[in-house]
N, C-alpha and C. Protein backbone atom coordinates (compact mmCIF):
# COMPACT_ATOMS: atom_id res chain seq x y z
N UNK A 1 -2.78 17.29 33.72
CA UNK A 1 -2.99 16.30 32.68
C UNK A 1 -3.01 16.95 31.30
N UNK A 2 -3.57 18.12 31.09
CA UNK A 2 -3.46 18.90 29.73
C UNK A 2 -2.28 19.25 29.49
N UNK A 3 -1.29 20.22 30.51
CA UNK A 3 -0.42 20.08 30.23
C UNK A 3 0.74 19.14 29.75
N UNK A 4 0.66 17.81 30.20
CA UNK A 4 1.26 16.30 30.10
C UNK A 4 0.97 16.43 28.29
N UNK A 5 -0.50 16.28 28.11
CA UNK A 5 -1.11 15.97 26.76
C UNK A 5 -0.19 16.84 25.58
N UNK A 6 -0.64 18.44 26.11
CA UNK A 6 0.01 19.29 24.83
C UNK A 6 1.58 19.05 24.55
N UNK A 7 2.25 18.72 25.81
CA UNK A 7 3.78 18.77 25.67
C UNK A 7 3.69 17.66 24.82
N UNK A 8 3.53 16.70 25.15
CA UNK A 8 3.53 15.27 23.93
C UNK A 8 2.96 15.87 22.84
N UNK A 9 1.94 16.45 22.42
CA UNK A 9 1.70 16.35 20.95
C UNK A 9 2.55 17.37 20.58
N UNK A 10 3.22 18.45 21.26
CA UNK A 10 4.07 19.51 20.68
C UNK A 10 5.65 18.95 19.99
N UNK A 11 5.74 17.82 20.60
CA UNK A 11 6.91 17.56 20.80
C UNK A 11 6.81 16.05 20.02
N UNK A 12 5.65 15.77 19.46
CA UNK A 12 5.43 14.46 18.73
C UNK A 12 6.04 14.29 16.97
N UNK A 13 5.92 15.34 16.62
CA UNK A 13 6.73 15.52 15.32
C UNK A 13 7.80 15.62 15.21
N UNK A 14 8.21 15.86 15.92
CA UNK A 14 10.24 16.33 15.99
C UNK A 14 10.85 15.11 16.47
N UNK A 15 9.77 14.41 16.83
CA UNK A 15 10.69 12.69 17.39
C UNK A 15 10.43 11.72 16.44
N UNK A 16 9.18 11.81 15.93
CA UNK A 16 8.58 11.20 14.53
C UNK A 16 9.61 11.60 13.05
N UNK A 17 10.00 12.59 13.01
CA UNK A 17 10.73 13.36 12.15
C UNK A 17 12.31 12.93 12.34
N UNK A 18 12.72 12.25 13.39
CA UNK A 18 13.93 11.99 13.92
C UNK A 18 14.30 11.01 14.03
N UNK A 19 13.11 9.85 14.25
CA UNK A 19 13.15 8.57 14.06
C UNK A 19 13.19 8.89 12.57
N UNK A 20 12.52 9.14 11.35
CA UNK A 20 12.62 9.05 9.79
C UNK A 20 14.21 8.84 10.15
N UNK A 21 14.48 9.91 10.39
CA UNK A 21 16.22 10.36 9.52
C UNK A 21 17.10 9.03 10.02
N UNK A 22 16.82 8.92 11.12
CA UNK A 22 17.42 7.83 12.01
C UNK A 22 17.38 6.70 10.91
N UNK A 23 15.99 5.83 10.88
CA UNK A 23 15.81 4.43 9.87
C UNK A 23 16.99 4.74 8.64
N UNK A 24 16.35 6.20 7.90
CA UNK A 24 17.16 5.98 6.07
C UNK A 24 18.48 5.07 6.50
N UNK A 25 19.48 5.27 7.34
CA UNK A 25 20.66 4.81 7.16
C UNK A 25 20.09 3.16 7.27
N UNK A 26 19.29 2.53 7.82
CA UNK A 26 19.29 1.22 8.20
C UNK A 26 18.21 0.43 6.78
N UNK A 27 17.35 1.42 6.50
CA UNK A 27 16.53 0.61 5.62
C UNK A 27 16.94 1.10 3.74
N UNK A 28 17.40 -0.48 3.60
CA UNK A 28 17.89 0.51 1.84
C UNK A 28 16.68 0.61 1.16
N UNK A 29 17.11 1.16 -0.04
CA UNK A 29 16.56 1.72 -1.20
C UNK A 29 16.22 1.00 -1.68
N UNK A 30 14.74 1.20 -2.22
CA UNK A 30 13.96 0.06 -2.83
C UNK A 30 15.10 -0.20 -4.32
N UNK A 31 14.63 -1.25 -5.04
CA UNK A 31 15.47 -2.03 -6.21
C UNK A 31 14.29 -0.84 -7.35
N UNK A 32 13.25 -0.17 -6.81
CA UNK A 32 12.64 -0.26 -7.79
C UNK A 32 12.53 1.32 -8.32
N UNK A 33 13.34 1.98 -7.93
CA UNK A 33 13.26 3.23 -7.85
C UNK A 33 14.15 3.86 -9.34
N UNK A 34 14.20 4.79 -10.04
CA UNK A 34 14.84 4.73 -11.41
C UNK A 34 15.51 5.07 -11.28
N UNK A 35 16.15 5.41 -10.28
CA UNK A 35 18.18 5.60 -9.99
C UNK A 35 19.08 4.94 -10.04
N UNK A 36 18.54 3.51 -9.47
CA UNK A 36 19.33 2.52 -9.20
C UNK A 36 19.25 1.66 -10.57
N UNK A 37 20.44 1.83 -11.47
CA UNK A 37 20.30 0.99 -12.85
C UNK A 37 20.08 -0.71 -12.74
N UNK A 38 20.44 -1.33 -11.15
CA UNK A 38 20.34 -2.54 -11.24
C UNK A 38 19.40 -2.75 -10.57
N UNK A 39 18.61 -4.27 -10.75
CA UNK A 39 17.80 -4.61 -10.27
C UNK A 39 17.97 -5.97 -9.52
N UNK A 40 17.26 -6.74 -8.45
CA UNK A 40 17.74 -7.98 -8.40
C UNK A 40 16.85 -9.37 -8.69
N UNK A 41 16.83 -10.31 -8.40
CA UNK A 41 16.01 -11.37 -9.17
C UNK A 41 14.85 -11.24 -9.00
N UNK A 42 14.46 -11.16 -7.43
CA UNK A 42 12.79 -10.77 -7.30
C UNK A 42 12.11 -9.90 -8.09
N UNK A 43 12.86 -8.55 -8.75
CA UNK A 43 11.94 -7.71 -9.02
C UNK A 43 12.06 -8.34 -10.92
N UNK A 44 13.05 -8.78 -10.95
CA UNK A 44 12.99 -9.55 -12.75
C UNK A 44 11.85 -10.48 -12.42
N UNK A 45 11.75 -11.32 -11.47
CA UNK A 45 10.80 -12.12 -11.41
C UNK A 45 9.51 -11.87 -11.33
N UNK A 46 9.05 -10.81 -10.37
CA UNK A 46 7.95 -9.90 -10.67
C UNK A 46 7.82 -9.55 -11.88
N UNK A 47 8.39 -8.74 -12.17
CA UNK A 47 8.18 -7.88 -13.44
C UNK A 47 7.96 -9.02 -14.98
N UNK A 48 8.53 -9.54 -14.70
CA UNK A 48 8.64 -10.52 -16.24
C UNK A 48 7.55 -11.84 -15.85
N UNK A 49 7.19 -11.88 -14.40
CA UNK A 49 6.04 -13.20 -14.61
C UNK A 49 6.81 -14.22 -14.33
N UNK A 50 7.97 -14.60 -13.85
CA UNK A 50 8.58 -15.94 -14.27
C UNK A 50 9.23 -16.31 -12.75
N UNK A 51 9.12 -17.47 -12.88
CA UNK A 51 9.78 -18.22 -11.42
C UNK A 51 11.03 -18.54 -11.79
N UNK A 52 11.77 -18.42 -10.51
CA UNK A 52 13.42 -18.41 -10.01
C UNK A 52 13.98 -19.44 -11.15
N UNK A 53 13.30 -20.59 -11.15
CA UNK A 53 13.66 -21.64 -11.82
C UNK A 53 14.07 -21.23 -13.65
N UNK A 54 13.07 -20.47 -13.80
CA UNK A 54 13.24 -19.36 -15.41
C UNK A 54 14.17 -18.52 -15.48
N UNK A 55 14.15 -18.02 -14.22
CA UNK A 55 15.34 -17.06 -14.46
C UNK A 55 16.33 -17.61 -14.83
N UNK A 56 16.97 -18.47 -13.89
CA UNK A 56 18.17 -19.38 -14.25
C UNK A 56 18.66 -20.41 -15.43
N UNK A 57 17.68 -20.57 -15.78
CA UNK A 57 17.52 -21.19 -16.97
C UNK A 57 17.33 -19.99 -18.19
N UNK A 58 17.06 -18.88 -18.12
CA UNK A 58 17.40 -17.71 -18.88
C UNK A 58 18.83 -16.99 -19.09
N UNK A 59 19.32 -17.21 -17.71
CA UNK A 59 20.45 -16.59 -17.81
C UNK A 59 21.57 -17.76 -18.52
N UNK A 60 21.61 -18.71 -18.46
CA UNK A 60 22.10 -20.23 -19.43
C UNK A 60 22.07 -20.16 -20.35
N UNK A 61 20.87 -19.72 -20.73
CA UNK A 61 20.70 -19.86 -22.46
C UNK A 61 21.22 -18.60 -22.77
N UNK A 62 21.81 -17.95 -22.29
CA UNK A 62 22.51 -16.12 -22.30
C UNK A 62 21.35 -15.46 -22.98
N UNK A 63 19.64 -15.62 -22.61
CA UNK A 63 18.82 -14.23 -22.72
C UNK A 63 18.33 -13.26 -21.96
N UNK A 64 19.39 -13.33 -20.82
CA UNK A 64 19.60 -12.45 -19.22
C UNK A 64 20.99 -12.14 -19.54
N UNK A 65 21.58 -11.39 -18.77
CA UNK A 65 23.12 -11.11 -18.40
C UNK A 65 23.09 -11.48 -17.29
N UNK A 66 23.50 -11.91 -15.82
CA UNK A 66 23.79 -11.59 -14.47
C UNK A 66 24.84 -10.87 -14.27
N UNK A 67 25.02 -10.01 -13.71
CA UNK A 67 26.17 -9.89 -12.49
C UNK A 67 25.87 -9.94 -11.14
N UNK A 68 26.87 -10.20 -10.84
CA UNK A 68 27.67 -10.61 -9.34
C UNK A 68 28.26 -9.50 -8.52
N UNK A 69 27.32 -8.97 -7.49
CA UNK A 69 28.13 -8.05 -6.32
C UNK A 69 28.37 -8.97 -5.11
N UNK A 70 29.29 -9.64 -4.92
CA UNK A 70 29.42 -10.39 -3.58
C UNK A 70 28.57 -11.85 -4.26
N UNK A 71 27.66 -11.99 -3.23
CA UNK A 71 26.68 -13.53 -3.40
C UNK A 71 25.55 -12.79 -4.20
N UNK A 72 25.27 -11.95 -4.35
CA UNK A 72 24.05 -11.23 -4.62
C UNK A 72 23.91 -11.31 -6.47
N UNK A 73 23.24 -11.80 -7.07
CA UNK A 73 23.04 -11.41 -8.34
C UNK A 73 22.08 -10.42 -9.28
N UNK A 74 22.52 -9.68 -9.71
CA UNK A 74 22.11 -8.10 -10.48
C UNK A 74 22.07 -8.63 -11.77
N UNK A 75 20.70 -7.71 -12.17
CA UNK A 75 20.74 -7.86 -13.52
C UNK A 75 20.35 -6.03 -13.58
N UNK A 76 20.60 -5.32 -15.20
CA UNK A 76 20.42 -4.24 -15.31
C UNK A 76 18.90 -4.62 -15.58
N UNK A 77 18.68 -2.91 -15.13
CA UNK A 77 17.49 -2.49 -15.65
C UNK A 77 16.79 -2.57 -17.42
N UNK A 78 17.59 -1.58 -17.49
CA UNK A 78 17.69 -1.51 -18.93
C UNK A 78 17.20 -2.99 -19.65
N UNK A 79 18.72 -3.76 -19.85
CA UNK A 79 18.65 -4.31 -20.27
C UNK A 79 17.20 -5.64 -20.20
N UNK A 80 16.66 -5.91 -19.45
CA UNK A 80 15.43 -6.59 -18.60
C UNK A 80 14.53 -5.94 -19.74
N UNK A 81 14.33 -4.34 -19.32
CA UNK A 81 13.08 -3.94 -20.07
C UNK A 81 13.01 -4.11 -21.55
N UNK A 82 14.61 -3.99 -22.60
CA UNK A 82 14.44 -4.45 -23.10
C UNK A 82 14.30 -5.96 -23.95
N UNK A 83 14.87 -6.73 -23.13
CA UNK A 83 14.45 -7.43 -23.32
C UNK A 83 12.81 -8.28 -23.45
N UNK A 84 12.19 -7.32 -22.29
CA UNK A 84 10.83 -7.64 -22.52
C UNK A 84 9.93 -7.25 -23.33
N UNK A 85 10.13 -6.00 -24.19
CA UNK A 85 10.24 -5.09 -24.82
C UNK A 85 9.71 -5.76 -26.57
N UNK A 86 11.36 -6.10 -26.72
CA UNK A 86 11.60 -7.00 -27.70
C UNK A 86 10.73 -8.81 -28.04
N UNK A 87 10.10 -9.52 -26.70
CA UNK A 87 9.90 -10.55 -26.43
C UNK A 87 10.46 -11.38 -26.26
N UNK A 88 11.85 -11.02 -26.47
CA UNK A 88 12.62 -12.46 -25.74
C UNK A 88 12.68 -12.54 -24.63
N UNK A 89 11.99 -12.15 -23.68
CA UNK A 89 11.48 -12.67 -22.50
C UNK A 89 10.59 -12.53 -21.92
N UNK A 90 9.66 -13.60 -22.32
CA UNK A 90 8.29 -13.17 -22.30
C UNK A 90 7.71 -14.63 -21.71
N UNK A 91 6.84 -14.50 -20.92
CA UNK A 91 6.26 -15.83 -20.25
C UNK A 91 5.94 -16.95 -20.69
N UNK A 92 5.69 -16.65 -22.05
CA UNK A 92 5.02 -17.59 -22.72
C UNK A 92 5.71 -17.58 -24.02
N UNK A 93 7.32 -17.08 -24.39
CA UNK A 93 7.82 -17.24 -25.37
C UNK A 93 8.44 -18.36 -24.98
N UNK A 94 8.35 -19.38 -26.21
CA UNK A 94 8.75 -20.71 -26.44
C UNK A 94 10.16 -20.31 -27.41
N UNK A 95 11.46 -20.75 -27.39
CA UNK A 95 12.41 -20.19 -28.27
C UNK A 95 13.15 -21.74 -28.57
């Protein structure tokens, strides 16, 4: 039975360590990480306070940009922060 025990815990990191490498290919990259220059609506929506319904109605009045990868809509980083930055997009700016 000890022996059973040690072989498993000897051998418990290198499968733990193998499953990691395994997932990266399946689980992407957070939106929120500072590599990735784009971001997508959830994290504008987080970040700026504002519901889906704002967003869209932001990007109308052209004080968002969107782009389009496929169905998916991106907005830059950059541009977001400054915009929030500046206050034109701000929760409670009335324009």
């Amino acid at each position: 039975m000890d022996l059973e025990k040690s072989i498993i815990e000897s051998v418990r990191p290198l499968i733990v360590e193998e499953v990691k490498n395994q997932l990266k290919g399946f689980i992407p990259v957070s939106d929120d990480t500072e590599e990735n220059p784009y971001v997508d609506a959830k994290w504008l929506c987080d970040i700026a306070h504002i519901c889906n319904a704002t967003r869209i109605n932001l990007a109308k009045r052209g004080i968002i940009k969107p782009y389009y990868l496929g169905s998916r809509v991106l907005y830059k980083r950059k541009e977001i922060l400054d915009a929030i930055e500046s206050g034109k997009l701000s929760r409670y700016s009335h324009q």
